[in-house]
Structures are given as structure tokens and as C-alpha cells.
Protein backbone atom coordinates (compact mmCIF):
# COMPACT_ATOMS: atom_id res chain seq x y z
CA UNK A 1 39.22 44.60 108.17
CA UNK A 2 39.12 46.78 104.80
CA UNK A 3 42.59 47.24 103.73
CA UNK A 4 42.33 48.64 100.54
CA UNK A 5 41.67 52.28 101.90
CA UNK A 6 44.57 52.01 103.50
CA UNK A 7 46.54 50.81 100.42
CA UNK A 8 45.45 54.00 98.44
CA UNK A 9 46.59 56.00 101.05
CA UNK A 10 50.32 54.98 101.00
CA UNK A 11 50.17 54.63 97.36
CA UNK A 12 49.01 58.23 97.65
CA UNK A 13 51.27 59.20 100.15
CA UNK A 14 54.53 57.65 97.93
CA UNK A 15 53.05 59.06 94.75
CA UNK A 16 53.15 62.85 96.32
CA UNK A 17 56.68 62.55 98.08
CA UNK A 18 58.28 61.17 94.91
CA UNK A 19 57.45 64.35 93.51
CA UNK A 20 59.33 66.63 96.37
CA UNK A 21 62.83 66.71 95.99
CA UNK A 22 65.30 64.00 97.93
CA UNK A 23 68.72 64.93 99.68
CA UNK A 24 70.51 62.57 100.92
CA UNK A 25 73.72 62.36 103.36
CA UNK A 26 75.71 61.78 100.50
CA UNK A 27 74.41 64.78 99.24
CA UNK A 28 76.48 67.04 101.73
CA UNK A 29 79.92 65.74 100.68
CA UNK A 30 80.55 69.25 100.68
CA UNK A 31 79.84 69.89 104.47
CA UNK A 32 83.64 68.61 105.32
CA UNK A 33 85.06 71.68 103.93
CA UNK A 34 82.86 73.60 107.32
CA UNK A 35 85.90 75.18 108.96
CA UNK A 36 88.83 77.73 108.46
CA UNK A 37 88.59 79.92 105.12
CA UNK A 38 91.34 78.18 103.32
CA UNK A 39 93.44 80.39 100.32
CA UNK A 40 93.13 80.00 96.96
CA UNK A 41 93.92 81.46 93.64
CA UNK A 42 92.02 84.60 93.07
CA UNK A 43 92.34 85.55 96.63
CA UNK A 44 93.83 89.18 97.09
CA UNK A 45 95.30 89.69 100.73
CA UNK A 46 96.30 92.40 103.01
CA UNK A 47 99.25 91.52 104.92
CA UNK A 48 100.30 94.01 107.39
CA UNK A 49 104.06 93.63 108.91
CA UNK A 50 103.86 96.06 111.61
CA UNK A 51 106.76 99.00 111.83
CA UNK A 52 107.52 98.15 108.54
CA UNK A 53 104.60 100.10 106.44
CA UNK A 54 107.10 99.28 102.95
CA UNK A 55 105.99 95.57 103.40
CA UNK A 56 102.76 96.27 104.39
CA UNK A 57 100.01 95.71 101.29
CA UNK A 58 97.46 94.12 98.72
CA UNK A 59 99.08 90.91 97.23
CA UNK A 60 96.90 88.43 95.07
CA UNK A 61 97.85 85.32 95.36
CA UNK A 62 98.49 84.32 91.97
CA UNK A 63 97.77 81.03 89.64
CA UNK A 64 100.38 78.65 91.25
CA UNK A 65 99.02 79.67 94.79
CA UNK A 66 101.76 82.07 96.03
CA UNK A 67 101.96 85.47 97.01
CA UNK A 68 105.34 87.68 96.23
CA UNK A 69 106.42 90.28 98.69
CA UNK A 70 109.40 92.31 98.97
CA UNK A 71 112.36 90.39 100.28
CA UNK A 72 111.41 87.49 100.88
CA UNK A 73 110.28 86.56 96.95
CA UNK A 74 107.26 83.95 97.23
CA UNK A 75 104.98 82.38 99.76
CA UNK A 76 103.11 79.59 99.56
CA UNK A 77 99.04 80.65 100.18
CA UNK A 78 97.21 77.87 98.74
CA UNK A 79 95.65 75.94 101.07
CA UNK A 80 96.73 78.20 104.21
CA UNK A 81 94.43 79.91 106.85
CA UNK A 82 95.15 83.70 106.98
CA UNK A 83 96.94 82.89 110.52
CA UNK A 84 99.25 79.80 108.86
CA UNK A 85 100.34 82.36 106.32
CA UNK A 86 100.95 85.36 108.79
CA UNK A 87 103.12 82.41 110.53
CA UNK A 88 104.95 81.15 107.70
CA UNK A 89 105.72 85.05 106.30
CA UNK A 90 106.98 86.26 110.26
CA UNK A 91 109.76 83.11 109.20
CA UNK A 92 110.65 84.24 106.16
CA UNK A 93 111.28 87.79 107.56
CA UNK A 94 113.35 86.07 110.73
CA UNK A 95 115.32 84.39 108.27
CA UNK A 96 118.00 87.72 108.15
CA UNK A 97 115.30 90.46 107.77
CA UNK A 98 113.47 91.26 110.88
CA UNK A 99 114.55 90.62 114.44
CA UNK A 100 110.99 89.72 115.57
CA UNK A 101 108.27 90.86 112.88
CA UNK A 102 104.63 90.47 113.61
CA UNK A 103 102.51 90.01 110.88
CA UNK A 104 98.92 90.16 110.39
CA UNK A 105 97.23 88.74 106.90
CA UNK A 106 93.09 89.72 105.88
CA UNK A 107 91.41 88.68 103.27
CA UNK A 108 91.06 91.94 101.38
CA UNK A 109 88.71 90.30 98.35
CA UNK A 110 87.71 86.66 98.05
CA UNK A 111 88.03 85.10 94.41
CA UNK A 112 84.50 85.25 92.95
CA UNK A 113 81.86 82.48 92.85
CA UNK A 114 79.96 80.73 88.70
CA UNK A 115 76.41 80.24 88.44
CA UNK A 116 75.83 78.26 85.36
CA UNK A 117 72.37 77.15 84.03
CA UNK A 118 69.10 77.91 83.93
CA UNK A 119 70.01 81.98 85.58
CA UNK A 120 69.33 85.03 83.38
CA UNK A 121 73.12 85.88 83.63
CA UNK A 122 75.42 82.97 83.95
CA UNK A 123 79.45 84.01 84.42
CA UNK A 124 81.59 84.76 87.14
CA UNK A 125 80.63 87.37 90.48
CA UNK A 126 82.39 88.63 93.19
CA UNK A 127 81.98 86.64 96.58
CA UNK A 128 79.82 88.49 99.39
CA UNK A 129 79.91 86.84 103.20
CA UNK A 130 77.01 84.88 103.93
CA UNK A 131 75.88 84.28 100.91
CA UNK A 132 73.19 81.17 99.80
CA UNK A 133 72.75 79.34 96.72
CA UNK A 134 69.14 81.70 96.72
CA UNK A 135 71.16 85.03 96.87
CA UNK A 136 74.08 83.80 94.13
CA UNK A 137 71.18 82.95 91.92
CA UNK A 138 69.49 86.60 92.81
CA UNK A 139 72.74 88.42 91.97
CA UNK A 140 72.91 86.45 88.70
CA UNK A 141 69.54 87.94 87.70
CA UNK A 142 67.10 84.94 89.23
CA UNK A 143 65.63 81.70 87.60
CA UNK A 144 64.83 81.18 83.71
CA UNK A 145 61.13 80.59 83.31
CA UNK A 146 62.06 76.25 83.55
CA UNK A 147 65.07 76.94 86.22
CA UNK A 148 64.71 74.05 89.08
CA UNK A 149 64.33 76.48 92.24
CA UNK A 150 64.30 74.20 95.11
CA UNK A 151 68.28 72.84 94.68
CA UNK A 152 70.87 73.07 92.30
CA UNK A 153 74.69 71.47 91.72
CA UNK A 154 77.27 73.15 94.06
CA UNK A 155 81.19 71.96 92.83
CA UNK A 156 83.49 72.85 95.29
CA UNK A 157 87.32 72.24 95.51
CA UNK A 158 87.89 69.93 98.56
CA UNK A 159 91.70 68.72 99.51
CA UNK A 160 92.81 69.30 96.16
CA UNK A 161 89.20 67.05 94.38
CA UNK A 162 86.67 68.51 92.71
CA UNK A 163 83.57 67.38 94.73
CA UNK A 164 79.85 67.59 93.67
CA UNK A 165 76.72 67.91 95.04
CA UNK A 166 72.63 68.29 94.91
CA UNK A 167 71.93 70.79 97.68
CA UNK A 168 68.92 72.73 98.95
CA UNK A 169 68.54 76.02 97.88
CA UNK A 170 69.36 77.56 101.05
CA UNK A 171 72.63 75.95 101.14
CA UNK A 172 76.00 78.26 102.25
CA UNK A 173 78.20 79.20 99.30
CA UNK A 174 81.88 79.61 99.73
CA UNK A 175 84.24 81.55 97.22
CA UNK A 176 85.51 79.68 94.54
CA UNK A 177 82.11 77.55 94.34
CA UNK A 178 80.26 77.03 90.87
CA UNK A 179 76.21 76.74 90.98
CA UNK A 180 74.82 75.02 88.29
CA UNK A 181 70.79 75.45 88.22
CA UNK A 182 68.90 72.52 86.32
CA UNK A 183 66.47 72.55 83.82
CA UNK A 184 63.11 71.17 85.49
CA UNK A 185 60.45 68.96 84.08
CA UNK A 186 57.51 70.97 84.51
């Protein structure tokens, strides 16, 4: 039995799939933070207190991670769903304000989104729902002539760490994330 055909083949087959690019499971340490849109700085809310339309507005939540409303001085949004906030302002207001308030918190605007790297326009854009590494690199004017454009760097802040990873180019983007596109070989 020849073998040697066979030997160029796999050699052949390991030379090509070298070339491709390789994600690992490690790769998707960023897939943990899949869940409830959690509040950051940068975040600007609309918190409704209903029968009480004084109350009722836009607040950003500001570098330490609170929000300020009338009466009830600061909240604490960092790290909070929209419905643990909503909660934890209805409290506030019980506490000698409100007999029963009922409070509703949106996210009016989410903080924006870097792409850094090989874009035409690196900096800082406003977040849009949906969005994939493809389209943040699209709104920051597409890839440089040597941009890499089949994955790129995603840092995302996870339980207070800054976590990194390679990800396909299709990957989700959530606000706050920065893109960095890599300079490729050829």
C-alpha cells in the first residue's frame, strides 16, 4: 500500500487550515456576560414614577455609577437591570415620599461602543441594538487596506474585569465594548 499520497494530502490539508483563522472556547470568555442589559456609566435613563410627572425624566448615570433624582439624592445603577433599579428607586420613594409609587426605568441611550485599529475612523460611536463587530467596523468607515476582516479583539467589562477576546467577525457587540481590528500579514 502507497502511503505517501496519502501523506501529501494531510500535509496539504494542515498546511491550508493553518492558514484559516482558529477560535477556540476560550475565545468566548465573553459569552458569560449573555443575559440582562446590565447599567453602566454613560448610560442615560428614563425613569418614569407614575402620578408624579415632577420625578419623571432623563438621568445619566454618572462616573461613580449613580443616578440623582429629586428627593431621594442618589441611586446606585451600576451593575443593575432596568427592573432592579425601578425596584430599588420605588424604596427610596416608600421611605417617607410616596405611599406606594410605581416606577418604570428605560434605557433612553446606551453609552457608546471604540473601534480601534486598522478602521478608517477609530474613536468612540453611539451604540445601535443588534449590532456586530461587521456593522461597528461599517459605521467606523470599514477596513484599512491591511485591516484583518475575518475577527478582531472585543474587551468587554465582565463582573467588574476587563476580559478579552479573538472573536469572529459576526460576533454581537454590547455597549461599552471596544473593537480593536489587527493589522494582517498579507
Amino acid at each position: 500500500m502507497n502511503r505517501r499520497p496519502a501523506l501529501l494530502a494531510l500535509a496539504a490539508a494542515l498546511a491550508v487550515s493553518a492558514c484559516a483563522p482558529q477560535y477556540r472556547a476560550s475565545d468566548y470568555a465573553l459569552e458569560q456576560a449573555a443575559g440582562p442589559y446590565r447599567l453602566a456609566s454613560g448610560d442615560k435613563l428614563r425613569v418614569i414614577v407614575f402620578g408624579q410627572d415632577n420625578l419623571s425624566n432623563i438621568y445619566a448615570v454618572d462616573g461613580s455609577g449613580r443616578i440623582t433624582m429629586p428627593l431621594i439624592d442618589t441611586v446606585e445603577a451600576r451593575g443593575r437591570t432596568t427592573q432592579q433599579l425601578a425596584q430599588a428607586i420605588e424604596a427610596k420613594l416608600r421611605a417617607g415620599y410616596l405611599r406606594e409609587p410605581k416606577v418604570a426605568v428605560d434605557v433612553d441611550t446606551y453609552r457608546p461602543f471604540f473601534v480601534l485599529g486598522e478602521v478608517t475612523t477609530s474613536g468612540q460611536f453611539p451604540f445601535v441594538n443588534g449590532m456586530t463587530v461587521q456593522t461597528a467596523v461599517a459605521i467606523a468607515g470599514g477596513f484599512t487596506p491591511r485591516g484583518q476582516r475575518n475577527s478582531a479583539e472585543v474587551t468587554r467589562q465582565i463582573d467588574g474585569q476587563l476580559v478579552t477576546a479573538t472573536v469572529p467577525i459576526t460576533y454581537p457587540v454590547q455597549p461599552g465594548d471596544t473593537i480593536v481590528i489587527k493589522e494582517r500579514w498579507f
